[in-house]
Protein backbone atom coordinates (compact mmCIF):
# COMPACT_ATOMS: atom_id res chain seq x y z
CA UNK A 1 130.03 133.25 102.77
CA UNK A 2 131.80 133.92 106.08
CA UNK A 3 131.19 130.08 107.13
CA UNK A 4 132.80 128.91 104.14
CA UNK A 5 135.98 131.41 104.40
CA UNK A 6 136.54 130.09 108.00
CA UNK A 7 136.26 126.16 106.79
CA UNK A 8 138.56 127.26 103.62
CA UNK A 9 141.10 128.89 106.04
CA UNK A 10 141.19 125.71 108.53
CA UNK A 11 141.60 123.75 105.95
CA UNK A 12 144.87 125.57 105.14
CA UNK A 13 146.29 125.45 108.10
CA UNK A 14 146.09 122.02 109.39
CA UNK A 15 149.26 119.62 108.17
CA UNK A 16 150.09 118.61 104.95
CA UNK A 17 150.63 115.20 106.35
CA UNK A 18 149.90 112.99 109.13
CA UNK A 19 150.67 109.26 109.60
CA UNK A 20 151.87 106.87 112.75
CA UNK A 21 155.08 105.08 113.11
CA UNK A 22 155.47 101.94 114.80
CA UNK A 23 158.40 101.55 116.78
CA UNK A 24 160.25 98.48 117.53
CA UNK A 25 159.22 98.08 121.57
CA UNK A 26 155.65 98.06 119.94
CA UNK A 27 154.59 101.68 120.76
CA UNK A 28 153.16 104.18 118.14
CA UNK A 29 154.11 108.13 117.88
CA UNK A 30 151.74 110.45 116.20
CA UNK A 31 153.33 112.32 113.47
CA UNK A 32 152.21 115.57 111.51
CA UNK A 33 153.83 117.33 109.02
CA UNK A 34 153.50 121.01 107.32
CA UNK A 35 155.58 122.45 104.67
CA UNK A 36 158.01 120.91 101.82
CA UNK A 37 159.17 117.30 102.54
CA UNK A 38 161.72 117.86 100.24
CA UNK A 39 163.43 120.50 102.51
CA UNK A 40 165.76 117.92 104.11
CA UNK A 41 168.46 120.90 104.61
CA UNK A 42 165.67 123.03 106.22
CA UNK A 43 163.97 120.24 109.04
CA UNK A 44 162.60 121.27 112.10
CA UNK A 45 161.40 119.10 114.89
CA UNK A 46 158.85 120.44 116.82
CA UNK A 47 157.98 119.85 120.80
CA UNK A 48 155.11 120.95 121.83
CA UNK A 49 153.77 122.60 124.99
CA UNK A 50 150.86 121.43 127.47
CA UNK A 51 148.50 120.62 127.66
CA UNK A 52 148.52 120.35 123.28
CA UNK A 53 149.54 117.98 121.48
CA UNK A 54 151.43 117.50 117.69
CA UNK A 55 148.57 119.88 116.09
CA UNK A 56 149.77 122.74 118.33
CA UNK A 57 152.05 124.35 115.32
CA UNK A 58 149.00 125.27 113.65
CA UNK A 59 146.68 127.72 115.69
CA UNK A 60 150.65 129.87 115.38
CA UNK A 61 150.30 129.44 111.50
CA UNK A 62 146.62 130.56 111.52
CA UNK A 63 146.97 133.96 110.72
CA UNK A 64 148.29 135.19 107.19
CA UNK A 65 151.21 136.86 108.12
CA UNK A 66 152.73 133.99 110.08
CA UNK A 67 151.94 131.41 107.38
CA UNK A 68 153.57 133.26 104.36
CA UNK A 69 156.94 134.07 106.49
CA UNK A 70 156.31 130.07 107.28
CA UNK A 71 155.72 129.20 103.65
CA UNK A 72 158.87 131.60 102.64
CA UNK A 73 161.11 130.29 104.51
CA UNK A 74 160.86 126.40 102.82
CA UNK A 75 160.92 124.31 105.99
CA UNK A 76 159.55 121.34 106.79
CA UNK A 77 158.21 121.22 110.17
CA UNK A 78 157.53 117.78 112.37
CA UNK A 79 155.67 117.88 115.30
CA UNK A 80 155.32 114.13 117.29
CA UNK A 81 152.60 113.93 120.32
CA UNK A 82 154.44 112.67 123.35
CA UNK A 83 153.52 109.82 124.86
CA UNK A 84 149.96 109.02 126.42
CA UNK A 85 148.84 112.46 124.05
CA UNK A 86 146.91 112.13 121.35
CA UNK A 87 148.21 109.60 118.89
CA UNK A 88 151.25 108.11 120.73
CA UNK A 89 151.17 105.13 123.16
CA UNK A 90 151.48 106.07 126.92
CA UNK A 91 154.77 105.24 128.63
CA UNK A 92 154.62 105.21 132.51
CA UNK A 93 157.27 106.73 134.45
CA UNK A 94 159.31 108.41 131.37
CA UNK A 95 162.17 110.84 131.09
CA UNK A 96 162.94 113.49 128.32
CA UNK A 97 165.86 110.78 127.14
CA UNK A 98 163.23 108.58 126.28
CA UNK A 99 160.89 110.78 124.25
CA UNK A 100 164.15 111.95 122.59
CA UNK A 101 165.23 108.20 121.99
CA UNK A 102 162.19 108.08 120.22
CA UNK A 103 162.59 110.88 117.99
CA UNK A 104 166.15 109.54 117.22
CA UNK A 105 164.00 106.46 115.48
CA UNK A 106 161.45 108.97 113.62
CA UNK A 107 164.63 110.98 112.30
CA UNK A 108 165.79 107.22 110.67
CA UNK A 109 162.81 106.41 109.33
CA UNK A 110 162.48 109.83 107.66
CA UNK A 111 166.62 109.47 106.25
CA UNK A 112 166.94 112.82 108.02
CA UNK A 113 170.88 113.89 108.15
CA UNK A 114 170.53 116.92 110.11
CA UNK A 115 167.60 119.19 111.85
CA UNK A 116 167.19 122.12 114.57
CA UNK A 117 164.43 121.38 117.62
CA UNK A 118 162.21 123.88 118.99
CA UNK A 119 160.72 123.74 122.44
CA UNK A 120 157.74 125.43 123.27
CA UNK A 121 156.68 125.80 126.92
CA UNK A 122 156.67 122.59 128.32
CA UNK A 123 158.26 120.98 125.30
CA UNK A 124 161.89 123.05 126.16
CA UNK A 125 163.29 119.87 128.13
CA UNK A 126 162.17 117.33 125.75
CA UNK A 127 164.13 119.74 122.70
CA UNK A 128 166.86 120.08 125.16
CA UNK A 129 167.14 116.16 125.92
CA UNK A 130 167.08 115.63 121.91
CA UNK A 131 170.34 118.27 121.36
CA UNK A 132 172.07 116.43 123.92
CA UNK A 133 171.86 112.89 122.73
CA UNK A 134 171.34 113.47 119.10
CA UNK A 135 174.49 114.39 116.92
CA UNK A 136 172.43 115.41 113.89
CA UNK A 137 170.46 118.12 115.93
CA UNK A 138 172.59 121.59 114.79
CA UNK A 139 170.18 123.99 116.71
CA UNK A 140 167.76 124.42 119.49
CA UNK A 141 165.27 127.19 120.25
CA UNK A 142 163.30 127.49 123.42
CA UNK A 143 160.02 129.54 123.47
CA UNK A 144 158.80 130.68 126.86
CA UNK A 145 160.78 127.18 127.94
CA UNK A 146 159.19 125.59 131.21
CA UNK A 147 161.76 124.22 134.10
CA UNK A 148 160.80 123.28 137.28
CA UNK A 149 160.15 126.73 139.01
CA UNK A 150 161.34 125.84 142.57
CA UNK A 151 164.56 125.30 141.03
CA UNK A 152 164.94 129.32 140.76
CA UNK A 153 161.84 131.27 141.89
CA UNK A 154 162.09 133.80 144.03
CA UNK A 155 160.35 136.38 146.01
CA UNK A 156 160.45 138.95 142.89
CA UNK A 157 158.84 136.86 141.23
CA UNK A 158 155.38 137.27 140.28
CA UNK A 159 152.41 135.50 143.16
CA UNK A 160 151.34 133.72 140.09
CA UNK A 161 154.62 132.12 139.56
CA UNK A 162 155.55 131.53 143.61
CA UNK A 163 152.09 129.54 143.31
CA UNK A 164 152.95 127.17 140.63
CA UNK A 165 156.51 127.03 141.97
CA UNK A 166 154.74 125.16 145.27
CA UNK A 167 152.02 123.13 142.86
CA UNK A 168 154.77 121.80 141.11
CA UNK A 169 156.75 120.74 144.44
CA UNK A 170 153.29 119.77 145.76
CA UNK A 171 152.50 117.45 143.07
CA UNK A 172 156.57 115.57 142.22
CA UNK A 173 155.17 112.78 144.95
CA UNK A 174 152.10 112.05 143.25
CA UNK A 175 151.02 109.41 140.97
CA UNK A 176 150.35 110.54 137.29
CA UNK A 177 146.55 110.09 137.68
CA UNK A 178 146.40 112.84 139.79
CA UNK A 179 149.27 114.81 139.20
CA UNK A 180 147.52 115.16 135.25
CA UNK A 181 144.22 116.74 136.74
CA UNK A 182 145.25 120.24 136.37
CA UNK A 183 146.67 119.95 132.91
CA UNK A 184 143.85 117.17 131.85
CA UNK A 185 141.35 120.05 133.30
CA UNK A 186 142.72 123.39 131.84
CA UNK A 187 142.65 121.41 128.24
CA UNK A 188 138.73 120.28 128.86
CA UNK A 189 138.57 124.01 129.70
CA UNK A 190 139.54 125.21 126.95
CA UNK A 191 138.48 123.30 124.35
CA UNK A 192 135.10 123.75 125.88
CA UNK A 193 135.91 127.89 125.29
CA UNK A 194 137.34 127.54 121.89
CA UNK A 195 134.12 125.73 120.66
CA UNK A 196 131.43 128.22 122.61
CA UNK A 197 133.65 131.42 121.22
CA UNK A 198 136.86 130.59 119.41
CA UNK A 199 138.18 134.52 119.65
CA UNK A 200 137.60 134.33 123.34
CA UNK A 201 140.20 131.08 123.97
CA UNK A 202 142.51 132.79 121.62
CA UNK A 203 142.55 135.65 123.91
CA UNK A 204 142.69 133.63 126.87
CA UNK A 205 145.53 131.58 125.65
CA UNK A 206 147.28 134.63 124.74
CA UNK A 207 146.84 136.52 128.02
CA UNK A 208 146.05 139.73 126.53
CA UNK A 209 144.27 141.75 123.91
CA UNK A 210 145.93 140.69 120.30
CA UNK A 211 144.08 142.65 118.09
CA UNK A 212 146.35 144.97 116.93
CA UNK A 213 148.62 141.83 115.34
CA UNK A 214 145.21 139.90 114.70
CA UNK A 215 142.14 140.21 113.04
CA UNK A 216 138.65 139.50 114.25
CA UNK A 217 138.87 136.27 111.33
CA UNK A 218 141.92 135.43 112.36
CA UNK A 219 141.47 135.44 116.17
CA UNK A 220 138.00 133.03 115.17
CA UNK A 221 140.67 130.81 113.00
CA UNK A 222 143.32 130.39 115.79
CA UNK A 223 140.19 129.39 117.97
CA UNK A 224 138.89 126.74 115.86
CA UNK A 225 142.67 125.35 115.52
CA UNK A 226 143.24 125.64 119.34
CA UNK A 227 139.88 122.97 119.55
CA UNK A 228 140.87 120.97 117.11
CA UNK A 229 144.00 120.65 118.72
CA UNK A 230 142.85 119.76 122.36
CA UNK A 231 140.01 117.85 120.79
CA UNK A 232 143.00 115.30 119.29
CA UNK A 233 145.25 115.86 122.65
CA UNK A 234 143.26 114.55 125.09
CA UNK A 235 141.89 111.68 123.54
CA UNK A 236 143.17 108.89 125.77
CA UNK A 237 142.36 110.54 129.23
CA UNK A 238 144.72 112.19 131.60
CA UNK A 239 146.77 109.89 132.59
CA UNK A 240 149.57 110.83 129.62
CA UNK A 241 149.09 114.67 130.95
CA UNK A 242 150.23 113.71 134.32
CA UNK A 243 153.77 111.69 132.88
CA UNK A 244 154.36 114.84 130.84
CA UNK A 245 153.33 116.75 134.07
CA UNK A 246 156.11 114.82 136.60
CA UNK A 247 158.83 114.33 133.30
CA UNK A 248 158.80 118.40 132.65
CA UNK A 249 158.09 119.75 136.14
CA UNK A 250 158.10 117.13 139.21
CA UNK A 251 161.13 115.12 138.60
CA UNK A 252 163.50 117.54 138.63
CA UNK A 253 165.28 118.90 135.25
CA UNK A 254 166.77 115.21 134.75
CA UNK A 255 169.04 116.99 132.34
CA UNK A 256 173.14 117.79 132.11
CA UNK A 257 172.55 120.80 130.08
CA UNK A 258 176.62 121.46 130.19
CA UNK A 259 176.82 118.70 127.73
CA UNK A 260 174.52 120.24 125.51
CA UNK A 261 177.25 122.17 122.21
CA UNK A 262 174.88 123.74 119.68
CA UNK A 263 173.74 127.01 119.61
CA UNK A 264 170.79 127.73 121.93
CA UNK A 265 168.28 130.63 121.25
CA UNK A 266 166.25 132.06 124.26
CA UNK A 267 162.91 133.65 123.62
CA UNK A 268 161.18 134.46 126.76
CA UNK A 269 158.28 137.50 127.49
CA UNK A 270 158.67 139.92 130.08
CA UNK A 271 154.86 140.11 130.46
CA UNK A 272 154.82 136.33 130.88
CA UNK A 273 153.51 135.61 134.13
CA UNK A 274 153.57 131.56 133.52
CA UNK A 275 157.24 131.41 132.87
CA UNK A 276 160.06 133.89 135.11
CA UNK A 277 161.60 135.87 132.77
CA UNK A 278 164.64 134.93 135.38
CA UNK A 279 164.41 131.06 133.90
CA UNK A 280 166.02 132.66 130.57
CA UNK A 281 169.53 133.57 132.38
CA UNK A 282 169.23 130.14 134.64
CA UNK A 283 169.45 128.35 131.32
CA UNK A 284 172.03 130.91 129.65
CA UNK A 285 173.81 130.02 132.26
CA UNK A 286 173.96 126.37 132.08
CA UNK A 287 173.38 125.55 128.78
């Protein structure tokens, strides 16, 4: 009975759709959908973080409470694997402009008028990049948004962060092959974990205890959607890890964010020690 609850509840949590779109250079993007299609005044393009890929939105709508507010709220959400990640074509030596170029096509194929972006982790620039070169984006949101760190770190900052500051300097001068190892590796990791013990990688990827927001099903269901998700992520290797890698982190920001003249909502963690909580005002600032 328990077996069958879990398959029932991934079941409602992965997308409502999923298709490919061909684009006219010959590449294909990866597509999934949850929520009303009809909803064209409530669209929300989703970037994901790494190392996931387009499935990411759903180990944050595993749990019952999310998915009703989700399900209240009548949006449809769109979620597009980058490049060399799961379902989309590679493209060597990209920027955020051209990922956003991309999504500019997906938005006329779908007759979308008008959407808000939201950038998780590593997926802030590529939201960012989209608001600046896409009239019919209205809003942006940034969640835990990941800039290159030795733009701004400093010695307050936690040892954690100083050491990814000077990875991510490290690694700007090498190719992607190498440069994706880390990434390529943490998702092996923990797709490895979330098959072993599914509530373990959902409180590894969480970084703390989360029990008192989450149940001992629903930690089990987040799990199973967090290795379902890096199961379809990493299917073509590491190579698309490492040109998301050197786009987000090694090539610099590669981004006027002055020029960017929607509304931009901040959400960062003070008990993040990933992202500097001081990246929040750096943006502020510029945005």
């Amino acid at each position: 009975r328990r077996c069958a609850w879990r398959v029932e509840r991934r079941r409602l949590f992965t997308p409502a759709r999923e298709y490919s779109l061909k684009l006219k250079c010959g590449r294909t993007l990866g597509i999934s959908e949850w929520g009303d299609p009809s909803s064209a005044c409530k669209t929300v393009v989703y970037h994901h973080g790494l190392p996931f890929g387009r499935l990411e939105p759903s180990i944050y709508l595993s749990n019952a409470h999310a998915h009703e507010a989700f399900a209240k709220m009548g949006i449809r959400l769109i979620s597009v694997d980058r490049p060399g990640i799961g379902k989309s074509t590679n493209l060597a030596s990209r920027s955020p402009h051209d990922f956003a170029q991309d999504l500019s096509h997906v938005a006329d194929e779908l007759n979308i008028s008008h959407f808000a972006v939201v950038g998780f982790s590593a997926g802030a620039s590529y939201a960012l990049a989209q608001a600046q070169q896409d009239a019919r984006v209205k809003a942006v949101a940034l969640v835990g948004a990941s800039v290159p760190m030795y733009l701004m770190v400093s010695r307050e900052d936690s040892l954690v962060s100083r050491g990814l500051a000077c990875l991510e300097f490290a690694s700007s001068k090498l190719p992607a092959s190498i440069a994706g190892i880390p990434s390529y590796s943490l998702a092996l990791l923990l797709k490895q974990i979330s098959h072993m013990s599914p509530s373990a990688a959902t409180r590894l990827l969480a970084r703390c205890e989360p029990r008192n927001v989450l149940t001992s099903d629903e930690e089990e269901t987040a799990g199973a959607m967090i290795h379902q998700t890096l199961q379809d992520a990493v299917g073509q290797g590491l190579l698309g890890f490492g040109e998301d890698f050197l786009t987000v982190l090694g090539r610099g920001l590669q981004l006027n964010l002055s020029d960017i003249g929607v509304p931009v909502l901040l959400f960062f963690g003070k008990s993040d020690d990933l992202v500097p909580l001081g990246t929040s005002a750096w943006l502020a600032s510029r945005c």
